[in-house]
N, C-alpha and C. Protein backbone atom coordinates (compact mmCIF):
# COMPACT_ATOMS: atom_id res chain seq x y z
N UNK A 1 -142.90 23.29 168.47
CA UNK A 1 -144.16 23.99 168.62
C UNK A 1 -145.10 23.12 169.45
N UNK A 2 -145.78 23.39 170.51
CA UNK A 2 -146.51 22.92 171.42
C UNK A 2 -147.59 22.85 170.25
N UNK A 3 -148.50 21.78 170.22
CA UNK A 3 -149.47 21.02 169.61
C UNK A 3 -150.48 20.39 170.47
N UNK A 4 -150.15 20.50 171.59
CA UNK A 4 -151.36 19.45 172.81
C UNK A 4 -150.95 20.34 173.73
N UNK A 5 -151.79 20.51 174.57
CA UNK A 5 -152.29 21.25 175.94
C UNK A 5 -152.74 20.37 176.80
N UNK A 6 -152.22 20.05 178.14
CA UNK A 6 -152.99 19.31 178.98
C UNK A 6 -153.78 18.25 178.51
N UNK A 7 -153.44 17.08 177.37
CA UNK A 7 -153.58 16.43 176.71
C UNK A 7 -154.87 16.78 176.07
N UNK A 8 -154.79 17.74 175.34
CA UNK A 8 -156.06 18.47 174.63
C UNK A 8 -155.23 19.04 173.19
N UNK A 9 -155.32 18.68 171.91
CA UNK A 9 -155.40 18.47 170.61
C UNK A 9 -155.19 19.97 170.31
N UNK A 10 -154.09 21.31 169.60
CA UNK A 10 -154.65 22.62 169.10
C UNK A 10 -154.56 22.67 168.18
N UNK A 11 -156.07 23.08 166.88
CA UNK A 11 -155.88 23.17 165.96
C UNK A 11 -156.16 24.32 165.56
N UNK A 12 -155.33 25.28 164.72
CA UNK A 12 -155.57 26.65 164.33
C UNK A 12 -156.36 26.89 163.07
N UNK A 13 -156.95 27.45 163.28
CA UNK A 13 -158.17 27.67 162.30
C UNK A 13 -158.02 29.14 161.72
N UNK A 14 -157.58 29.54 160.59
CA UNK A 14 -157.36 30.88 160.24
C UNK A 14 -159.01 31.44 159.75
N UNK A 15 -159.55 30.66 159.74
CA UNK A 15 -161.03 31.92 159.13
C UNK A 15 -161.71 32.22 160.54
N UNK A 16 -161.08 32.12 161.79
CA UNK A 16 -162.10 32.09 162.90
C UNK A 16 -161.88 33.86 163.30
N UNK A 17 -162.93 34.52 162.37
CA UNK A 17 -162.71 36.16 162.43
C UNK A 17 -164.28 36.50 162.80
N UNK A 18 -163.66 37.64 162.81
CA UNK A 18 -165.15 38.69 162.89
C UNK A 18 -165.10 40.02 162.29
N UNK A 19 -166.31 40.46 161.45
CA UNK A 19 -166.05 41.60 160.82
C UNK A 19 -166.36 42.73 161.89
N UNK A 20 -165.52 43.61 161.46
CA UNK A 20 -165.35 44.97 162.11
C UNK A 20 -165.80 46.23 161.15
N UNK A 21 -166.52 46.96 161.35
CA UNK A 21 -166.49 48.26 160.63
C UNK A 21 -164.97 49.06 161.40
N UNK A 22 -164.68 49.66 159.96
CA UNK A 22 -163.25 50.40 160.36
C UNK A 22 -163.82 51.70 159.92
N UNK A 23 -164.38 52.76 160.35
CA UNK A 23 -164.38 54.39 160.53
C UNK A 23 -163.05 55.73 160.37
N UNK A 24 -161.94 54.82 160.17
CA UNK A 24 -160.97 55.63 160.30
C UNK A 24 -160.46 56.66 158.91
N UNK A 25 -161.33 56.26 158.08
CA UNK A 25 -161.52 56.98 156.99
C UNK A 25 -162.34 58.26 156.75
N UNK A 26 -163.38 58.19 157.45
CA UNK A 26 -164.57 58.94 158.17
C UNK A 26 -163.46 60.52 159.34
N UNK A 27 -164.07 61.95 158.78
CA UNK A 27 -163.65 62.59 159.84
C UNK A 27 -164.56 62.42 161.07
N UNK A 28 -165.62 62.55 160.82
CA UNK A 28 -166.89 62.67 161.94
C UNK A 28 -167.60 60.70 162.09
N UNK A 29 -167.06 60.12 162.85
CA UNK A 29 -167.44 59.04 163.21
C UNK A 29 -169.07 58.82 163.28
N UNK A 30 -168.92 59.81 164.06
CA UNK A 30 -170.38 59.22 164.21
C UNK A 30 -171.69 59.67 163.45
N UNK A 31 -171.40 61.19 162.81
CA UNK A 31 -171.96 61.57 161.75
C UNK A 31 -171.91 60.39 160.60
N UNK A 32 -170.82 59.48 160.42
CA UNK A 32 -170.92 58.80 159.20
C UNK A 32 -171.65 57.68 159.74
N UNK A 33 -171.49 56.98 160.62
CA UNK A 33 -173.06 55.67 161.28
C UNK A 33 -174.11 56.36 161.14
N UNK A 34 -174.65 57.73 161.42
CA UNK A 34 -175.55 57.86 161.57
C UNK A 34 -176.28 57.91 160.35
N UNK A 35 -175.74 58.95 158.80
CA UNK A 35 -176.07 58.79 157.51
C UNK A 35 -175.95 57.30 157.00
N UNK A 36 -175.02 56.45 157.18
CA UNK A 36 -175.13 55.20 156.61
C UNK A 36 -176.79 54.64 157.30
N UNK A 37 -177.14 54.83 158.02
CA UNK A 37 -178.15 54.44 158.90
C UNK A 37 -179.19 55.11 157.87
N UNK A 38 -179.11 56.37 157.39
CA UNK A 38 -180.42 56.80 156.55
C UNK A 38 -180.16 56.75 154.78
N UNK A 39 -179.17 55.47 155.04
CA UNK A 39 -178.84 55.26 153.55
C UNK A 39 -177.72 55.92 152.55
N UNK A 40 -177.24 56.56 152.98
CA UNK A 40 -175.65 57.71 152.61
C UNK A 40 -174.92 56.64 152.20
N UNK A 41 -174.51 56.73 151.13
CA UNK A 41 -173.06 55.97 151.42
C UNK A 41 -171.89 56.48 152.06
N UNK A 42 -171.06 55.89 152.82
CA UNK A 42 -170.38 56.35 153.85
C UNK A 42 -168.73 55.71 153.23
N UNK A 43 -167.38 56.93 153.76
CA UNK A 43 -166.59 55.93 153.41
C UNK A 43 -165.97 55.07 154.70
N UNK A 44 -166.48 53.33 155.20
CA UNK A 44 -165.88 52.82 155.99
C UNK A 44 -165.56 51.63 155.22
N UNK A 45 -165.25 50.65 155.60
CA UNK A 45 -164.60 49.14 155.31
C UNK A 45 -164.72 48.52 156.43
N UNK A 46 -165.23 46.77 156.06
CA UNK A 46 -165.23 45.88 157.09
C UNK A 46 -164.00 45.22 156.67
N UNK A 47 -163.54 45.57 157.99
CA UNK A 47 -162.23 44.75 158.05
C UNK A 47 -162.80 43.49 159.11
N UNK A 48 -161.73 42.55 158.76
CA UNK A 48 -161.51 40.86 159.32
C UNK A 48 -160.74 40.86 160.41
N UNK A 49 -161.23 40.89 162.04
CA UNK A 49 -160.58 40.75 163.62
C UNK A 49 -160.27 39.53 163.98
N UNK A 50 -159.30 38.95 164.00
CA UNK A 50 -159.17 37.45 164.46
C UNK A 50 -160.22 37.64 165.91
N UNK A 51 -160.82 36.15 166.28
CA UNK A 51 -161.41 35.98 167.54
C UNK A 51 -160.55 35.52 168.41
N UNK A 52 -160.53 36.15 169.66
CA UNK A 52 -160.39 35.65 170.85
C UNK A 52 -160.78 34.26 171.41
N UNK A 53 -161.60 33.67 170.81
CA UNK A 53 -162.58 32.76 171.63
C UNK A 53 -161.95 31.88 171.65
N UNK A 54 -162.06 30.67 172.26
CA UNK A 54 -161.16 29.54 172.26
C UNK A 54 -162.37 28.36 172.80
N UNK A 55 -162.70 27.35 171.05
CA UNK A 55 -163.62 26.42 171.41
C UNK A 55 -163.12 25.73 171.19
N UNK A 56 -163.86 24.66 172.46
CA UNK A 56 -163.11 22.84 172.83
C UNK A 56 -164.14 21.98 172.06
N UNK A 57 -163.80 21.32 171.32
CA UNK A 57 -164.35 20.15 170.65
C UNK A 57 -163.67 18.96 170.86
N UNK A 58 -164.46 18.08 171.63
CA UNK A 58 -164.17 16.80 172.34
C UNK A 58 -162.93 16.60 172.70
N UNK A 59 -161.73 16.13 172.04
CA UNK A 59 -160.23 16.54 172.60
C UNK A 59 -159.61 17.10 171.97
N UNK A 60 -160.12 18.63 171.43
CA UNK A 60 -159.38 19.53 170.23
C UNK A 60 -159.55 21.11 170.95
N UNK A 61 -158.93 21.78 170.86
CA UNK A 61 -159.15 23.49 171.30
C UNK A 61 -158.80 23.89 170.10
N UNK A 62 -159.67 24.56 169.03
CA UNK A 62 -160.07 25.47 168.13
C UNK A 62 -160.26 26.65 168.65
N UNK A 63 -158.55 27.72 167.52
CA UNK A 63 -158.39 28.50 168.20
C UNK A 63 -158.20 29.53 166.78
N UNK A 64 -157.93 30.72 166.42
CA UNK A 64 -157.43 31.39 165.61
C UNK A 64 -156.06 31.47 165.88
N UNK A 65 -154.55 30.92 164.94
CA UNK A 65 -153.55 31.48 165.22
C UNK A 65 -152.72 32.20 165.88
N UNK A 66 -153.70 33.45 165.73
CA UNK A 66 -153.02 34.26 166.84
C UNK A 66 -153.20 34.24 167.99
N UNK A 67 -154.27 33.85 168.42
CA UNK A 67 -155.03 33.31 170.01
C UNK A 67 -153.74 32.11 170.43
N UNK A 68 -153.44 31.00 169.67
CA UNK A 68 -152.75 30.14 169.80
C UNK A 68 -151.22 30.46 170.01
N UNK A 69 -150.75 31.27 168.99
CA UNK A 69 -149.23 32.08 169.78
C UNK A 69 -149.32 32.55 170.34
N UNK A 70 -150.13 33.54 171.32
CA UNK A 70 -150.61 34.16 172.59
C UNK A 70 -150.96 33.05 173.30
N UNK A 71 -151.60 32.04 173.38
CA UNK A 71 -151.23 30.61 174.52
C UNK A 71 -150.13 30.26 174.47
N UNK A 72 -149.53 29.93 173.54
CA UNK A 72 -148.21 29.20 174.19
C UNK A 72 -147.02 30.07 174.25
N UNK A 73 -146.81 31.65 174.05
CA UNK A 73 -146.22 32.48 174.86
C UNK A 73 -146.56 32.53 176.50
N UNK A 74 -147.92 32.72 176.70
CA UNK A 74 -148.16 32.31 178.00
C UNK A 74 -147.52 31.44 178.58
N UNK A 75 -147.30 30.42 178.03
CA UNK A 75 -147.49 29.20 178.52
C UNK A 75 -145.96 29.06 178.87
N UNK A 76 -144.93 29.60 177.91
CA UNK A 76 -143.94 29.42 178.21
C UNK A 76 -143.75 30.56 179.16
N UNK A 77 -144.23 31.65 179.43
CA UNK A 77 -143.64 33.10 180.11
C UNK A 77 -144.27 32.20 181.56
N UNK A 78 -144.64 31.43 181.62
CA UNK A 78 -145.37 31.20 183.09
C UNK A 78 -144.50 30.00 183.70
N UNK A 79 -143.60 29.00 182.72
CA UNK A 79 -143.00 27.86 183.06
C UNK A 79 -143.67 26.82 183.00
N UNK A 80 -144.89 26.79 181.83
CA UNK A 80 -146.06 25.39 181.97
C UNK A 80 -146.83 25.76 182.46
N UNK A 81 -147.84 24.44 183.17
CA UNK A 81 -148.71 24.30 183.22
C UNK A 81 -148.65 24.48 184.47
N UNK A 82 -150.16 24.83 185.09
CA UNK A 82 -150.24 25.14 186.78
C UNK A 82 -150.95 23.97 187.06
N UNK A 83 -151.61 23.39 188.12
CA UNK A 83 -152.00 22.12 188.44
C UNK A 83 -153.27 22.54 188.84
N UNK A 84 -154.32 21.70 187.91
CA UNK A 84 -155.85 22.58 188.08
C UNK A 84 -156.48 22.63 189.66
N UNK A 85 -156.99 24.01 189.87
CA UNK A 85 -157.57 23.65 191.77
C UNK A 85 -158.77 23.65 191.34
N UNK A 86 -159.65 22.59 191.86
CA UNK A 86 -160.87 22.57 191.53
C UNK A 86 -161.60 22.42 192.66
């Protein structure tokens, strides 16, 4: 398992989420935001989205798991590393 990137540290961080309202319970979407909005209770659920984001801390890339097997699939579907043009 690749562990360093371009001599940069990856550590996977599983709480790095974001809540989502899920509507799919709801027939009328937007009828149900709109009553939750005037206090209705509505039936949705916040569900937990892993993040995309990918933060560098000094020589570490903090990533969510799945962000991190989606890099180093990349990484292998590409043959490595490309040589930075700057």
């Amino acid at each position: 398992m690749l562990q360093h990137l371009a001599g940069l540290r990856i550590h996977e961080d599983p709480s790095l989420t974001d809540p989502v309202h899920d509507w799919s319970q709801c027939r009328s979407k937007s009828r149900a935001r709109r009553r939750k909005r005037m206090g209705y209770k509505q039936r949705d659920m916040i569900i937990q989205v892993p993040k995309t984001t990918i933060y560098r801390v000094g020589d570490m890339l903090v990533m969510h798991p799945r962000s991190a097997r989606a890099l180093r699939q990349q990484i292998r579907a590409e043959g490595g590393l490309a040589p930075l043009s700057i």
